[in-house]
PDB file of N, CA and C in Angstrom:
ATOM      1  N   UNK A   1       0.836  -1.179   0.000  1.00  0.00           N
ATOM      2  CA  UNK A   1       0.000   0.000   0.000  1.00  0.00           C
ATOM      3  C   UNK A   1       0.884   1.247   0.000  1.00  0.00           C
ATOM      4  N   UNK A   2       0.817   2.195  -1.067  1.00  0.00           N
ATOM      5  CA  UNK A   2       1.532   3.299  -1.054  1.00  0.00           C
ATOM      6  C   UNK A   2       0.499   4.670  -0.081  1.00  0.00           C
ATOM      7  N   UNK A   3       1.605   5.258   0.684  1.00  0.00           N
ATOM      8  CA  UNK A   3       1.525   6.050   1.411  1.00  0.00           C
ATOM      9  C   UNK A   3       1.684   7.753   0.828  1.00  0.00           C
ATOM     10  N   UNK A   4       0.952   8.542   0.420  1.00  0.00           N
ATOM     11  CA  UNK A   4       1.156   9.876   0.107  1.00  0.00           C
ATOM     12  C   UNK A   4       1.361  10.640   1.230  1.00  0.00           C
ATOM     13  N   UNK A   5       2.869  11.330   1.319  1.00  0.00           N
ATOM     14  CA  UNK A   5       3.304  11.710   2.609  1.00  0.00           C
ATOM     15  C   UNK A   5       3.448  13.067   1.933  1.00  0.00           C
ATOM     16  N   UNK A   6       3.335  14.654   3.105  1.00  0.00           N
ATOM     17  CA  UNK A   6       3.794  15.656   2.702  1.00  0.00           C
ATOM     18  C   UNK A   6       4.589  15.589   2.840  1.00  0.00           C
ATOM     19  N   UNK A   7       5.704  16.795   2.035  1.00  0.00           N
ATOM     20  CA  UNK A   7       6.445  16.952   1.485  1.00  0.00           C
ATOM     21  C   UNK A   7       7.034  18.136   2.446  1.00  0.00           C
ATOM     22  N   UNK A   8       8.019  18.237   3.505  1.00  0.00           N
ATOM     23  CA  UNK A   8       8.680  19.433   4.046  1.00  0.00           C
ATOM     24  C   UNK A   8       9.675  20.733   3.065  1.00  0.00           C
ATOM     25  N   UNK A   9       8.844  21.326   2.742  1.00  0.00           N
ATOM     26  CA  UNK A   9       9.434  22.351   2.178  1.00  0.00           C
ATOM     27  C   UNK A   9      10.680  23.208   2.267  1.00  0.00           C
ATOM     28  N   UNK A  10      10.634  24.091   4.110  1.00  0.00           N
ATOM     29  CA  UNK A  10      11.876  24.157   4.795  1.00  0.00           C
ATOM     30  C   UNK A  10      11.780  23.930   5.617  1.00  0.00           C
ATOM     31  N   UNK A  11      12.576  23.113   5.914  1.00  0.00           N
ATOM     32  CA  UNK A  11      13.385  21.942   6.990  1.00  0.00           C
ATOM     33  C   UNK A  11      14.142  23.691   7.960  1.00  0.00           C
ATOM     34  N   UNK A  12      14.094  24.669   7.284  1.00  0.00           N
ATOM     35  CA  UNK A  12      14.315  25.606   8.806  1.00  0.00           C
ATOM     36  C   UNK A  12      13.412  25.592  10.388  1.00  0.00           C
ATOM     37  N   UNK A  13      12.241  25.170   9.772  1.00  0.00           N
ATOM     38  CA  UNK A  13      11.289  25.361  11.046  1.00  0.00           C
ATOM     39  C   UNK A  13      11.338  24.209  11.869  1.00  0.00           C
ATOM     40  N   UNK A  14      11.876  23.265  11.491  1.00  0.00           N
ATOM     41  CA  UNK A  14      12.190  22.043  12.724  1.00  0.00           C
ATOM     42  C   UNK A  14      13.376  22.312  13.196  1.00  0.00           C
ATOM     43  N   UNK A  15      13.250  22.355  14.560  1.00  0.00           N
ATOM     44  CA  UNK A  15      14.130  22.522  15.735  1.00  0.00           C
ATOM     45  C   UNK A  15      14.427  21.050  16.608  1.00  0.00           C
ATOM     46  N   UNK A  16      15.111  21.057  17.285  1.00  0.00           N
ATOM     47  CA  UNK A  16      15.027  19.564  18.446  1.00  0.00           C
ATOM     48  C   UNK A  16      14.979  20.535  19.532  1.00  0.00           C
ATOM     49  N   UNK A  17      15.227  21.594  19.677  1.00  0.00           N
ATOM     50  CA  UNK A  17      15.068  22.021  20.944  1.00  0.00           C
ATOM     51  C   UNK A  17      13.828  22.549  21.481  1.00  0.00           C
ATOM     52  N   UNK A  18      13.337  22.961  22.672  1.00  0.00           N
ATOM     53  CA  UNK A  18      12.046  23.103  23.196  1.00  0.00           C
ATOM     54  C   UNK A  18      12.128  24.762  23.478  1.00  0.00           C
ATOM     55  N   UNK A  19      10.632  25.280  23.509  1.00  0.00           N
ATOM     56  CA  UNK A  19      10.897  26.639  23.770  1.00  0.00           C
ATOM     57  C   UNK A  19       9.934  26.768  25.314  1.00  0.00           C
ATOM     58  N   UNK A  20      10.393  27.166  26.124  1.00  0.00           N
ATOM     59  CA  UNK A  20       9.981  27.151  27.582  1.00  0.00           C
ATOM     60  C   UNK A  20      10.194  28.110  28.135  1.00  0.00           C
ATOM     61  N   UNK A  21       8.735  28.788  28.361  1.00  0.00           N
ATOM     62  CA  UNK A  21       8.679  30.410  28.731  1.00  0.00           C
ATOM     63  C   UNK A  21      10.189  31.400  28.443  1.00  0.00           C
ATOM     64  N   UNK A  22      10.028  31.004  26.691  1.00  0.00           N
ATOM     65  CA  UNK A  22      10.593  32.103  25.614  1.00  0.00           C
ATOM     66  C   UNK A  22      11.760  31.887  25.432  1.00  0.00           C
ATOM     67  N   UNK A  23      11.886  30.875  26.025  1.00  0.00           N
ATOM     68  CA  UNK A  23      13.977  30.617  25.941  1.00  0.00           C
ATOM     69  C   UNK A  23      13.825  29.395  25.227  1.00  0.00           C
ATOM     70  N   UNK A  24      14.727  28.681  24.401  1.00  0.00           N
ATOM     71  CA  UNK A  24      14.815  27.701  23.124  1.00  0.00           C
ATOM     72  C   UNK A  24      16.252  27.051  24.522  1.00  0.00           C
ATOM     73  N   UNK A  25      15.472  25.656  24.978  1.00  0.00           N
ATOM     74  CA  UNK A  25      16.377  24.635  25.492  1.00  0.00           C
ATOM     75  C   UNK A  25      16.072  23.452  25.740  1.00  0.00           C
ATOM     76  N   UNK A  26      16.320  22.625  26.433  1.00  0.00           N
ATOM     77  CA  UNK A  26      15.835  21.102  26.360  1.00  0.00           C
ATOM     78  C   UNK A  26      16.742  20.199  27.063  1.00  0.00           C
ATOM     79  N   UNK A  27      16.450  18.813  27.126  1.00  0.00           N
ATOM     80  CA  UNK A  27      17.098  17.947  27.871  1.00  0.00           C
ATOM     81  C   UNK A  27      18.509  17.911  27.313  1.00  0.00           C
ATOM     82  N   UNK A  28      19.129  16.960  27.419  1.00  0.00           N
ATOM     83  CA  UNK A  28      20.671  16.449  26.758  1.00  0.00           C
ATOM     84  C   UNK A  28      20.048  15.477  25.977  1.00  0.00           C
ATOM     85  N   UNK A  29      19.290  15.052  26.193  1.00  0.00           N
ATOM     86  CA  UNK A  29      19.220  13.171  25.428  1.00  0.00           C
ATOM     87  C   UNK A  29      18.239  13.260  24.490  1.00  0.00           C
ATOM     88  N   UNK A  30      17.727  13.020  23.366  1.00  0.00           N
ATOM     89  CA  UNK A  30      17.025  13.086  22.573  1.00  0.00           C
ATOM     90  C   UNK A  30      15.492  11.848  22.198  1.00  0.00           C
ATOM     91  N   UNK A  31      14.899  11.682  21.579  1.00  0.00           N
ATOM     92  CA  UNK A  31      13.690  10.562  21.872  1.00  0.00           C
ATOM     93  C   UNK A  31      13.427  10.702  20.027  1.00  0.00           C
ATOM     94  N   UNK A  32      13.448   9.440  19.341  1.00  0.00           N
ATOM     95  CA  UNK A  32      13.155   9.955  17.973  1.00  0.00           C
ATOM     96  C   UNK A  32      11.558   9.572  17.729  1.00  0.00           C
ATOM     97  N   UNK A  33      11.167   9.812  17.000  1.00  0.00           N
ATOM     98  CA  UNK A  33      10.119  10.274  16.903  1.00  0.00           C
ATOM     99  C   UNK A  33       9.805   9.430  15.142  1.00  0.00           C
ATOM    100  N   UNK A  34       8.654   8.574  15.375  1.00  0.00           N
ATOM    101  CA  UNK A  34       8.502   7.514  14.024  1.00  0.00           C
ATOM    102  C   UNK A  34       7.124   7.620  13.579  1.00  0.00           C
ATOM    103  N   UNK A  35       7.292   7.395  12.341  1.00  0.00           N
ATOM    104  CA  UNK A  35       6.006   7.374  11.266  1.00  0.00           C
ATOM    105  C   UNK A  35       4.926   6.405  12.128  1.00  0.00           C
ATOM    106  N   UNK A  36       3.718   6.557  12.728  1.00  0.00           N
ATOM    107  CA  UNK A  36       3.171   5.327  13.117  1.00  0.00           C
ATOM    108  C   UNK A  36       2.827   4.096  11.661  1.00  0.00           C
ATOM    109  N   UNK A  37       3.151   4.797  10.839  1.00  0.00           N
ATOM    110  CA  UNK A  37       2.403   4.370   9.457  1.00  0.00           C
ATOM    111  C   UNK A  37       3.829   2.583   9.147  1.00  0.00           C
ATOM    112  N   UNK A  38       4.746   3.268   9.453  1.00  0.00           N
ATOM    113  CA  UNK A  38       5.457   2.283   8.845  1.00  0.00           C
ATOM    114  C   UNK A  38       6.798   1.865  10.455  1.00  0.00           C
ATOM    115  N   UNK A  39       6.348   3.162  10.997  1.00  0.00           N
ATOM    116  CA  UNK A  39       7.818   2.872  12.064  1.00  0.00           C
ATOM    117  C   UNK A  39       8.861   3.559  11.921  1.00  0.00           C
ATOM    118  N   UNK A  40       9.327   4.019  10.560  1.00  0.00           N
ATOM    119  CA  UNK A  40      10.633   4.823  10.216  1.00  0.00           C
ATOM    120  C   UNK A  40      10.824   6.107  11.351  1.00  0.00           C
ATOM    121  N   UNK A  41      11.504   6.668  11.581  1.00  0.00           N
ATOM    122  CA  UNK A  41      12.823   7.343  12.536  1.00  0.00           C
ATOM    123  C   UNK A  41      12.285   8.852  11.100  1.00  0.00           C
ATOM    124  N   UNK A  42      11.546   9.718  11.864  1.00  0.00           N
ATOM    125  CA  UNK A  42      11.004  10.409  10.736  1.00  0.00           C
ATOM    126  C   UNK A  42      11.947  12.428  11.555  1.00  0.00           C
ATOM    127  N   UNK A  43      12.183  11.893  12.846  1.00  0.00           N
ATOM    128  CA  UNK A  43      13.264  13.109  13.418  1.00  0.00           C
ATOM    129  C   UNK A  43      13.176  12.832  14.691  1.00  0.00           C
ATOM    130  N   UNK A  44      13.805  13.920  15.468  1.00  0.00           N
ATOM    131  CA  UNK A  44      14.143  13.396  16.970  1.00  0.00           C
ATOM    132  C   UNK A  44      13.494  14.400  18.221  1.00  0.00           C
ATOM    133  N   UNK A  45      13.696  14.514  18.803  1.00  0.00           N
ATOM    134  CA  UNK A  45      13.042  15.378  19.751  1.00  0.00           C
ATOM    135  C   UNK A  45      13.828  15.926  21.394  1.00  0.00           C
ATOM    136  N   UNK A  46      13.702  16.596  21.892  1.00  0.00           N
ATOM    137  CA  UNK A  46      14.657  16.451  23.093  1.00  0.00           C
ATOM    138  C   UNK A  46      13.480  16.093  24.204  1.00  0.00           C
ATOM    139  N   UNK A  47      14.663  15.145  25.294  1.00  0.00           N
ATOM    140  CA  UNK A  47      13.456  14.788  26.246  1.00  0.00           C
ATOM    141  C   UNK A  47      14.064  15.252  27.322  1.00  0.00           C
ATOM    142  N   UNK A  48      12.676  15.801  28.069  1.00  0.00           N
ATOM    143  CA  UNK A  48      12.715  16.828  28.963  1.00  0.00           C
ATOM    144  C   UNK A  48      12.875  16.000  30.153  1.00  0.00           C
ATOM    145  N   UNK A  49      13.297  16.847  31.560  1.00  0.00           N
ATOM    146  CA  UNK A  49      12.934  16.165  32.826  1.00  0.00           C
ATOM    147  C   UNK A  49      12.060  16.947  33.796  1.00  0.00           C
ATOM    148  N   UNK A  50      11.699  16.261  34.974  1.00  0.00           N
ATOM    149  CA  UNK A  50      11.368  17.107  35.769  1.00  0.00           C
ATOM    150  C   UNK A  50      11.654  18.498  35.565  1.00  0.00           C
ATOM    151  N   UNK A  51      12.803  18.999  35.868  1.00  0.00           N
ATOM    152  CA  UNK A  51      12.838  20.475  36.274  1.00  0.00           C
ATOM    153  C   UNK A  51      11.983  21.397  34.964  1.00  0.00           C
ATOM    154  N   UNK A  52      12.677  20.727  33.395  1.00  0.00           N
ATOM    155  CA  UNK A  52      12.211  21.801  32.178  1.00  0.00           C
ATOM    156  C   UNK A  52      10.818  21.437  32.342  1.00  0.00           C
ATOM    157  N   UNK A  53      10.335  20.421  32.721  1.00  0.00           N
ATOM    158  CA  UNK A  53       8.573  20.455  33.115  1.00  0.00           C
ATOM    159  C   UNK A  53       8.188  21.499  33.462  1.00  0.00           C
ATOM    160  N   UNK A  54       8.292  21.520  34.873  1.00  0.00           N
ATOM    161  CA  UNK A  54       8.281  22.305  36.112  1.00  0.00           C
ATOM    162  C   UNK A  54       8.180  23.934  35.423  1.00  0.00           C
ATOM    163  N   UNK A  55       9.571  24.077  34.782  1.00  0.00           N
ATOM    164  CA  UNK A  55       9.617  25.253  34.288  1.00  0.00           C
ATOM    165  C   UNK A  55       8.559  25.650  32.973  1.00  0.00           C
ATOM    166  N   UNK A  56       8.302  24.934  32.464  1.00  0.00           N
ATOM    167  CA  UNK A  56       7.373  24.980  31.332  1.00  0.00           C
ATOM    168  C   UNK A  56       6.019  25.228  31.425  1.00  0.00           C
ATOM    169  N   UNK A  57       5.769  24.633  33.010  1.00  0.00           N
ATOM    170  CA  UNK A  57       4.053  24.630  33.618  1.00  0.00           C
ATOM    171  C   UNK A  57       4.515  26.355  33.982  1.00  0.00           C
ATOM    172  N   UNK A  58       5.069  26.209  34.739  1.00  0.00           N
ATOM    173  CA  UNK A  58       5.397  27.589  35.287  1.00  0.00           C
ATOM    174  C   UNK A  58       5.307  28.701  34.772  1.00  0.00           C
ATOM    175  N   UNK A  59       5.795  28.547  33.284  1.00  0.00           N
ATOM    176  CA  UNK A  59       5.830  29.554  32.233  1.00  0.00           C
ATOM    177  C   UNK A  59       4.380  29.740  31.494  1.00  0.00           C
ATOM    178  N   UNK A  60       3.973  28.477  31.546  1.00  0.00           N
ATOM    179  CA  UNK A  60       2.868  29.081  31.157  1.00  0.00           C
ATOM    180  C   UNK A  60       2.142  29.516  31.943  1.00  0.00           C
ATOM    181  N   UNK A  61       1.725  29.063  33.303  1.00  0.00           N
ATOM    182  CA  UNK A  61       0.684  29.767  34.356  1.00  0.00           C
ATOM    183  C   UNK A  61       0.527  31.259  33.981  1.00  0.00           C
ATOM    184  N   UNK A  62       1.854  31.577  34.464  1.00  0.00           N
ATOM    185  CA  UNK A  62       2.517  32.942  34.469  1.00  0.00           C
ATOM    186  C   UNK A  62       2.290  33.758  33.259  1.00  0.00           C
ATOM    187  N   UNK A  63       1.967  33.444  32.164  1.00  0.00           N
ATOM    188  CA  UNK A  63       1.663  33.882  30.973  1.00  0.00           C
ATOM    189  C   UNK A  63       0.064  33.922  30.796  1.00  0.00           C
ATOM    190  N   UNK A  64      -1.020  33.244  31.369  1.00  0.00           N
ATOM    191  CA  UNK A  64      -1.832  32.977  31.751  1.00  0.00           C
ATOM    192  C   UNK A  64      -2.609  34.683  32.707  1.00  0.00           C
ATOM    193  N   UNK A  65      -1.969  34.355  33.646  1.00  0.00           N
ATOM    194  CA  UNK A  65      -1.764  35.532  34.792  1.00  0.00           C
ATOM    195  C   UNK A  65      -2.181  36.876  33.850  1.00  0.00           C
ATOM    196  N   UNK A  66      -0.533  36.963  32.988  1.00  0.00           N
ATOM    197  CA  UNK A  66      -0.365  37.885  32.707  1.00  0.00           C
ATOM    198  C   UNK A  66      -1.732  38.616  31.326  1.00  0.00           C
ATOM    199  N   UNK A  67      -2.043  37.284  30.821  1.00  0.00           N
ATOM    200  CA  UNK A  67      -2.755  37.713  29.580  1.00  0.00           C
ATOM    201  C   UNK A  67      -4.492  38.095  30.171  1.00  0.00           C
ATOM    202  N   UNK A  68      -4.354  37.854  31.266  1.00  0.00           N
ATOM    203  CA  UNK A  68      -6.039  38.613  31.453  1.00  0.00           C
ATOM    204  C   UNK A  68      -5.911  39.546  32.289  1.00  0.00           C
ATOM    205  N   UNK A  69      -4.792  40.426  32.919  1.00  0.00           N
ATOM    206  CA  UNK A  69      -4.440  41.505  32.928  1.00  0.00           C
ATOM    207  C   UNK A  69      -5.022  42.059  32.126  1.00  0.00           C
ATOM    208  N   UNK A  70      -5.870  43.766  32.146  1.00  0.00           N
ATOM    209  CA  UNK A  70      -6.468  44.709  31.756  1.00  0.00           C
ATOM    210  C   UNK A  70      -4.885  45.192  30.669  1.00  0.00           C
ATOM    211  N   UNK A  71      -4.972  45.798  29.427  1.00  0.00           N
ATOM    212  CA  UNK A  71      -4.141  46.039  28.570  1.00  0.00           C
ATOM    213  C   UNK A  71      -2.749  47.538  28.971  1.00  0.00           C
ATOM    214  N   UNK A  72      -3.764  48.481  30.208  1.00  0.00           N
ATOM    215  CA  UNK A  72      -3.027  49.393  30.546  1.00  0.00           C
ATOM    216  C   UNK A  72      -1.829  48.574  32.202  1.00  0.00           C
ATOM    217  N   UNK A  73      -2.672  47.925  32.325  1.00  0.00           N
ATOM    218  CA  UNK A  73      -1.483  47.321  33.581  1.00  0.00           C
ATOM    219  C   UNK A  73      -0.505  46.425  33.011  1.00  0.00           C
ATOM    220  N   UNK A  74      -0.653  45.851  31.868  1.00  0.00           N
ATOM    221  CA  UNK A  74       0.270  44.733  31.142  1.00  0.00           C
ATOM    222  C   UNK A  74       1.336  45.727  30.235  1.00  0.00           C
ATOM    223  N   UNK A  75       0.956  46.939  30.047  1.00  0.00           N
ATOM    224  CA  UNK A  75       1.647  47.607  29.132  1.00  0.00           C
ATOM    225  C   UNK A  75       2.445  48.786  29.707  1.00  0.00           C
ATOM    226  N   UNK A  76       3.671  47.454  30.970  1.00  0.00           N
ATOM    227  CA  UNK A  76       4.491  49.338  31.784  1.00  0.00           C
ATOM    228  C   UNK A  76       5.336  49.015  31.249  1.00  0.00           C
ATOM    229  N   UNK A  77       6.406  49.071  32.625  1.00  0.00           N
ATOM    230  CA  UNK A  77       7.999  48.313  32.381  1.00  0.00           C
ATOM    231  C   UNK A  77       7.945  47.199  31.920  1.00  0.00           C
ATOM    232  N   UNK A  78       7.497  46.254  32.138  1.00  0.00           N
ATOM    233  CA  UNK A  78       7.735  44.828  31.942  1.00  0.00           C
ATOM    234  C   UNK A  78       7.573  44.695  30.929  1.00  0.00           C
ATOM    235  N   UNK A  79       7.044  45.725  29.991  1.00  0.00           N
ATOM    236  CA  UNK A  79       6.704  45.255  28.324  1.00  0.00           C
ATOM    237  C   UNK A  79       7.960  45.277  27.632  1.00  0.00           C
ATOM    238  N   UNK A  80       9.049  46.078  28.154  1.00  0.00           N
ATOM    239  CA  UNK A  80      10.097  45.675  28.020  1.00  0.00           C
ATOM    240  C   UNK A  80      10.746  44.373  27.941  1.00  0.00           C
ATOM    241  N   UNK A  81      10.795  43.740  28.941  1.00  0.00           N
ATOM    242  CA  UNK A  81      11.302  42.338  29.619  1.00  0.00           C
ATOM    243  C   UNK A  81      11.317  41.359  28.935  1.00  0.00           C
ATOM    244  N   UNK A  82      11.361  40.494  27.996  1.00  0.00           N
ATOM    245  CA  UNK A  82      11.374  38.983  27.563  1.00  0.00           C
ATOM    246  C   UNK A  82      10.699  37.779  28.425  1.00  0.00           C
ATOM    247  N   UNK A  83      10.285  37.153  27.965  1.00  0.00           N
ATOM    248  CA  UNK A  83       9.491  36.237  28.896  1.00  0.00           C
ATOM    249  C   UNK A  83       9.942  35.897  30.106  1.00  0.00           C
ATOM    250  N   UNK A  84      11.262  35.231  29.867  1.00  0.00           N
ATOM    251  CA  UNK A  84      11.832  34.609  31.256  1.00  0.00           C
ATOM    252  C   UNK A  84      11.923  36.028  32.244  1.00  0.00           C
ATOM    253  N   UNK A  85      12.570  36.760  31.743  1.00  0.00           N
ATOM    254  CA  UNK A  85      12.184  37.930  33.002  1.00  0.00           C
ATOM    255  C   UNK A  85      11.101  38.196  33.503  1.00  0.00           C
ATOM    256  N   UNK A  86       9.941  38.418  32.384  1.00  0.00           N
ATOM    257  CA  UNK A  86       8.582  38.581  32.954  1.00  0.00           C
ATOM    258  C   UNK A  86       8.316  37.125  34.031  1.00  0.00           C
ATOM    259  N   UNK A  87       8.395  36.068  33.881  1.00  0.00           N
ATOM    260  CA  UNK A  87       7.886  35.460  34.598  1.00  0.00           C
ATOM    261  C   UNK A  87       8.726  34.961  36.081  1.00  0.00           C
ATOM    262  N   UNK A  88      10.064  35.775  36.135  1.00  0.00           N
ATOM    263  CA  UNK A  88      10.593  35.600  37.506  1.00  0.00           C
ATOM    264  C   UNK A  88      10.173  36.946  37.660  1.00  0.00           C
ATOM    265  N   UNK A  89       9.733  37.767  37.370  1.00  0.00           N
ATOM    266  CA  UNK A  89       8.823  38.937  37.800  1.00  0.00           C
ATOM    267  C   UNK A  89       7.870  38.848  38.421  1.00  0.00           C
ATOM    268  N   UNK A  90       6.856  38.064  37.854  1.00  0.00           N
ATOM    269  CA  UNK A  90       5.812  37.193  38.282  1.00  0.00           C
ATOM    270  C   UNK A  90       5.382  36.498  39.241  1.00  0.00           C
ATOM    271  N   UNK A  91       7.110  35.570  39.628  1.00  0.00           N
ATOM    272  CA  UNK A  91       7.346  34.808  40.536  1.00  0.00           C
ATOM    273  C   UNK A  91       7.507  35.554  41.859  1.00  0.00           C
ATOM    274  N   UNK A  92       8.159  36.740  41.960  1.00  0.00           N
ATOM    275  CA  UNK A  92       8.159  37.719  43.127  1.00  0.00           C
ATOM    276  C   UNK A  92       7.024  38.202  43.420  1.00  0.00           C
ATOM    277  N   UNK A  93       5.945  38.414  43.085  1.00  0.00           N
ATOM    278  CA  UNK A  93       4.569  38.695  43.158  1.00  0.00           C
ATOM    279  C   UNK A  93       3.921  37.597  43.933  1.00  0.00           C
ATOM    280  N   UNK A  94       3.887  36.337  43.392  1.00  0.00           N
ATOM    281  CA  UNK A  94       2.626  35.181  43.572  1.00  0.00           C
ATOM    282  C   UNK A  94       3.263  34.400  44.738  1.00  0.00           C
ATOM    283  N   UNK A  95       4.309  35.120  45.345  1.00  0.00           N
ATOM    284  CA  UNK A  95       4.685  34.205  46.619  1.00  0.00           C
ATOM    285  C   UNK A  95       3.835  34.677  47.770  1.00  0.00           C
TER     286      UNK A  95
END
C-alpha cells in the first residue's frame, strides 16, 4: 500500500530544541520520533525532565496571569522584559 506523505518544504522550522517560557532549550538526550504508518525514525526530539517540566508549567501559568491583565497594567515596564524575566517577575509577586 503506497503512502502519500507531505512533502517538508523548509526543513528551517524544525528545531530539536524546546521553547519554555521564551527561551529555546531542552534535555541532553534526545527521543526519535517515528512514522506510526510504517515505524521509520522520521526526526528526533529532546526529552525533557522534571525540572524543564516544572519550568514549562510555570511559564505558562505565568503567561496565563499575565494575559487577562487589563491592557493598561500589562503595558508598563515589563513590556520591556522577555518572557523569562517577565515570569521571575511574576514569581516575586505570587509568593
Amino acid at each position: 500500500m503506497q503512502v502519500n506523505r507531505p512533502v517538508l518544504v523548509d526543513s528551517t522550522v524544525l528545531t530539536d530544541r524546546c521553547d519554555i517560557g521564551g527561551a529555546w532549550g531542552g534535555g541532553t538526550s534526545t527521543i526519535d520520533v517515528t512514522d506510526p504508518a510504517d515505524d521509520r525514525v522520521i526526526g528526533t526530539v529532546r526529552k525533557l525532565g522534571t525540572a524543564e517540566t516544572r519550568r514549562a508549567i510555570h511559564a505558562a501559568v505565568a503567561q496565563k496571569r499575565w494575559a487577562v491583565k487589563a491592557a493598561p497594567t500589562r503595558n508598563n515596564k515589563r513590556s520591556n522584559m522577555d518572557l523569562p524575566e517577565f515570569v521571575n517577575a511574576q514569581q516575586a509577586f505570587s509568593v
